[in-house]
Protein backbone atom coordinates (compact mmCIF):
# COMPACT_ATOMS: atom_id res chain seq x y z
CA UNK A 1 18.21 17.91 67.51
CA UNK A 2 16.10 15.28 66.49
CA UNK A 3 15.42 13.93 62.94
CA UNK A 4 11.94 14.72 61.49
CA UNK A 5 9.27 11.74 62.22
CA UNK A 6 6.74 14.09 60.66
CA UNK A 7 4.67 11.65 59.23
CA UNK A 8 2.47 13.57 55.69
CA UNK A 9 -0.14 10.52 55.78
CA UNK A 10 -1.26 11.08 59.49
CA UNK A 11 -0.82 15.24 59.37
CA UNK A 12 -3.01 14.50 56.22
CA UNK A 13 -5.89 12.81 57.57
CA UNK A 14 -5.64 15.40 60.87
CA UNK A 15 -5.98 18.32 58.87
CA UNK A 16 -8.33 17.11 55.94
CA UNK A 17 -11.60 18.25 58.26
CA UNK A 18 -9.95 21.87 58.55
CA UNK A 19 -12.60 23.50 56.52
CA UNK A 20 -9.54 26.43 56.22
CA UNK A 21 -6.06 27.01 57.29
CA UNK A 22 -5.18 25.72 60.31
CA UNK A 23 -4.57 28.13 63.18
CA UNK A 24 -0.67 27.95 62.76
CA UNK A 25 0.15 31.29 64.81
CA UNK A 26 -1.95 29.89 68.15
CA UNK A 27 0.15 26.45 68.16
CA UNK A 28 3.37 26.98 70.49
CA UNK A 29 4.74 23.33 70.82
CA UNK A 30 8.53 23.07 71.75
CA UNK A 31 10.69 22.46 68.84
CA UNK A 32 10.79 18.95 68.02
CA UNK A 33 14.07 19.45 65.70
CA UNK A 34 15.34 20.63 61.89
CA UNK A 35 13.53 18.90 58.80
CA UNK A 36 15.46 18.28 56.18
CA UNK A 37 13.18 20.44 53.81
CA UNK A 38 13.92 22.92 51.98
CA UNK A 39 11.86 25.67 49.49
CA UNK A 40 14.48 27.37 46.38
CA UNK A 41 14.08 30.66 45.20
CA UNK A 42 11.99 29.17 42.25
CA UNK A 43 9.72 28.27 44.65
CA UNK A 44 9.95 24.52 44.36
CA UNK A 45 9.78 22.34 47.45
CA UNK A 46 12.73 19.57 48.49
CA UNK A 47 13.15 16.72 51.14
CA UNK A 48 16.00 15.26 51.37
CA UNK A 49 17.85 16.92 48.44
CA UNK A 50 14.73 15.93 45.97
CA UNK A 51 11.61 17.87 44.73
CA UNK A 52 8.45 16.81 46.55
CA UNK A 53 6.35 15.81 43.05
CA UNK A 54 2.74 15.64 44.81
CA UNK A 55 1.61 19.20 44.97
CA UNK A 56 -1.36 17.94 47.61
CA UNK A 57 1.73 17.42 49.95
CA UNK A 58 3.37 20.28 48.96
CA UNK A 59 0.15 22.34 50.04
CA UNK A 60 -0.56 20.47 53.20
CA UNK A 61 3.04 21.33 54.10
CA UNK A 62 2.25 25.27 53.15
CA UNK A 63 -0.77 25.14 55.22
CA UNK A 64 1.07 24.59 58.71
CA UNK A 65 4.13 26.81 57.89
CA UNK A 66 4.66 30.03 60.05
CA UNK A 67 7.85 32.20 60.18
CA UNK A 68 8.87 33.50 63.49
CA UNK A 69 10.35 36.60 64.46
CA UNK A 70 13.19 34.62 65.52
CA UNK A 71 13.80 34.25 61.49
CA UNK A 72 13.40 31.32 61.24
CA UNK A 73 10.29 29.31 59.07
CA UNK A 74 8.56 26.18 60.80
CA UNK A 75 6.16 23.77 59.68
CA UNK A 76 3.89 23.47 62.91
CA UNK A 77 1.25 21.12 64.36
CA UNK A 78 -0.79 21.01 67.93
CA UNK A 79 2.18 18.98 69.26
CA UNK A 80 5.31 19.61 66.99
CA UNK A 81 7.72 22.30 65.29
CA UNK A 82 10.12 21.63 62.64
CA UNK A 83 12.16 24.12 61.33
CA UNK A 84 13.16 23.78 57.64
CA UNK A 85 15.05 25.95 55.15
CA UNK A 86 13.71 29.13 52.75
CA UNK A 87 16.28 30.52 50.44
CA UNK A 88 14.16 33.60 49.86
CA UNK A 89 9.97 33.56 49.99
CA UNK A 90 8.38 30.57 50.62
CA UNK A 91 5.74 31.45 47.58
CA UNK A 92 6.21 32.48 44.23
CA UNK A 93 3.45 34.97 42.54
CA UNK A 94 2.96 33.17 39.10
CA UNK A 95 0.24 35.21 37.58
CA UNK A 96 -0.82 38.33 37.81
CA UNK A 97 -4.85 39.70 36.85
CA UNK A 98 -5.56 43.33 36.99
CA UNK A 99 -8.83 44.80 37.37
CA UNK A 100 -9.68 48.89 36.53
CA UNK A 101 -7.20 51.60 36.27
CA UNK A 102 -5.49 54.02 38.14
CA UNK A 103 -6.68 54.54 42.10
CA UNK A 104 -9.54 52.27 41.52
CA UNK A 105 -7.18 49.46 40.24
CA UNK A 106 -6.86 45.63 41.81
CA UNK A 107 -4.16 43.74 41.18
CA UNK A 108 -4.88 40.08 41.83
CA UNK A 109 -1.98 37.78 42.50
CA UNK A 110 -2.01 33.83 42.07
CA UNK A 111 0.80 32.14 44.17
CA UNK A 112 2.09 28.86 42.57
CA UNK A 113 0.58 27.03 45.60
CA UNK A 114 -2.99 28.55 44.22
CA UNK A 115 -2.92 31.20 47.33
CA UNK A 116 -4.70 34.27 46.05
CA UNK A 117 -4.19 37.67 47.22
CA UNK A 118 -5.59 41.10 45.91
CA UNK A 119 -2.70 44.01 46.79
CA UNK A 120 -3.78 46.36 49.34
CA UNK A 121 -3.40 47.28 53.12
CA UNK A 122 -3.60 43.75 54.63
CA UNK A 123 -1.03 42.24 51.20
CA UNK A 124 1.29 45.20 50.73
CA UNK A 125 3.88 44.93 47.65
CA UNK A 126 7.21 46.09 48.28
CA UNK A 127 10.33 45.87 46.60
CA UNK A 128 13.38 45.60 48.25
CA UNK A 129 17.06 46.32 46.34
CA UNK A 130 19.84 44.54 48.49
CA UNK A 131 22.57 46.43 46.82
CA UNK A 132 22.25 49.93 45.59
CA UNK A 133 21.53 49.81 41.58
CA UNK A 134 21.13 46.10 42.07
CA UNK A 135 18.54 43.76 41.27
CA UNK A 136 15.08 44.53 42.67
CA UNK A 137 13.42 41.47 44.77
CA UNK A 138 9.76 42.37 44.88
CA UNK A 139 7.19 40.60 47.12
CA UNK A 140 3.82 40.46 48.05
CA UNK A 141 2.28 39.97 51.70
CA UNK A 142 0.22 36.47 51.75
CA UNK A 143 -0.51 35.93 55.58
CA UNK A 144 1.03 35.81 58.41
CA UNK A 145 4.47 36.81 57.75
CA UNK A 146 4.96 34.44 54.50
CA UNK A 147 5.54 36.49 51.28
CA UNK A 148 5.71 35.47 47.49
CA UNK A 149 8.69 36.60 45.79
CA UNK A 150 7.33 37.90 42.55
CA UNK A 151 8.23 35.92 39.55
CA UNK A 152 10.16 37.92 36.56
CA UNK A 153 7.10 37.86 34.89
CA UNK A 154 4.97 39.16 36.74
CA UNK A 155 7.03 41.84 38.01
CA UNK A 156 7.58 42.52 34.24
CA UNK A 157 3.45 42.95 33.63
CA UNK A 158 3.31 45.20 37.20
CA UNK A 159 5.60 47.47 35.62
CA UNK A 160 3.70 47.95 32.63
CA UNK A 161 0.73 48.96 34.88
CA UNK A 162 3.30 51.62 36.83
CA UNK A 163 2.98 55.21 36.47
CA UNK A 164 5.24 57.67 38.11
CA UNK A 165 4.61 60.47 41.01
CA UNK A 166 6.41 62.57 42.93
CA UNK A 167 7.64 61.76 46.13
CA UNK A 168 7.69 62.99 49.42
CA UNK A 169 12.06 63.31 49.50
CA UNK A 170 11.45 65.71 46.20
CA UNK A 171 12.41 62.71 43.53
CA UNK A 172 9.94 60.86 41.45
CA UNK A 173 8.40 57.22 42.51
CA UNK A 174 7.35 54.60 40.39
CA UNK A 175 4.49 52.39 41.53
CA UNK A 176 1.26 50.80 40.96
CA UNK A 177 -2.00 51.22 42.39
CA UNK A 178 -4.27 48.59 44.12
CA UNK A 179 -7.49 48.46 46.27
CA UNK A 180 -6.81 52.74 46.35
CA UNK A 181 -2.96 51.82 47.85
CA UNK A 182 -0.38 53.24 45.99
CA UNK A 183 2.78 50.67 46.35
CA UNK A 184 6.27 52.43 45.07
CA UNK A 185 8.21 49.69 42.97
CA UNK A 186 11.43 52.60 43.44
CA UNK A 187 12.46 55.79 42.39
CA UNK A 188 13.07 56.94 39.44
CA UNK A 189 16.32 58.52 38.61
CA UNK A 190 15.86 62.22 37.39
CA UNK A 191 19.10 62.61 35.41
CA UNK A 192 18.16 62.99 31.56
């Protein structure tokens, strides 16, 4: 494989006209090699084994990255595909604004990249556990197929806005409601 050449500067100036996000899932250049960039858990950003410092670059960079169903994330141009390394989510949800209650509640979530999102059919929430009884690793749908892990906090304020209902296997769910959506963040356990 090659070594990245990605140049930010010139992707910069190409993409500054883009009144919006480039059109990332109609580009299908051949894979020009593996960038040595890499996004943590915590959702900071690294080249080379150090944290990119300018967010502009940082959210250039998230702007022209796709996931594949191979598995596999890519930042992609017109003319080239590099594929770098996500330990989890490529986002983090940082902040978390509700709006109502109950069915007619929105939950708005704020990405640390400044994405935006309101939970509902086109940005499900789901939680996944890896390990029965282990820790839960919630996300939320941003585009494409990029999710935001969220962040302790804010998984800590959606469960304040939970309530529980039954569920269809006879058990009890606990969830939140969003754009009239109800999203189960698991089931509740019903040994007193």
């Amino acid at each position: 494989m090659r070594r990245s050449t990605l140049d930010p500067e010139t992707l910069a100036s190409q993409l500054s006209s883009a009144p919006s996000l480039p059109p990332v899932e109609r580009w299908n250049p051949p894979l020009s090699g593996d960038m040595d960039l890499r996004i943590a858990r915590n959702g900071v950003w690294s080249h080379e084994g150090r944290p990119i410092q300018r967010g502009a670059l940082v959210r250039l960079f998230a702007s022209i990255l796709r996931y594949d169903p191979d598995g596999h994330y890519y930042l992609v141009t017109p003319v080239e595909k590099w594929r770098i390394q996500v330990d989890d989510a490529p986002f983090l949800a940082v902040r978390l604004d509700a709006e109502g209650t109950g069915r007619e509640q929105r939950l708005l979530f704020t990405t640390n990249l400044d994405d935006r999102v309101s939970a509902g059919s086109a940005h499900p929430l789901m939680v996944e556990y890896r390990s029965p009884g282990g820790e839960p690793s919630p996300y939320i749908h941003v585009r494409g197929g990029l999710r935001a892990l969220l962040s302790r906090a804010v998984f800590l304020e959606l469960i304040e806005l939970g309530e529980e209902r039954p569920a269809a296997n006879g058990g009890h769910d606990y969830g939140v409601w969003s754009e009239g959506k109800f999203f189960s963040l698991g089931q509740l356990d019903d040994e007193n």
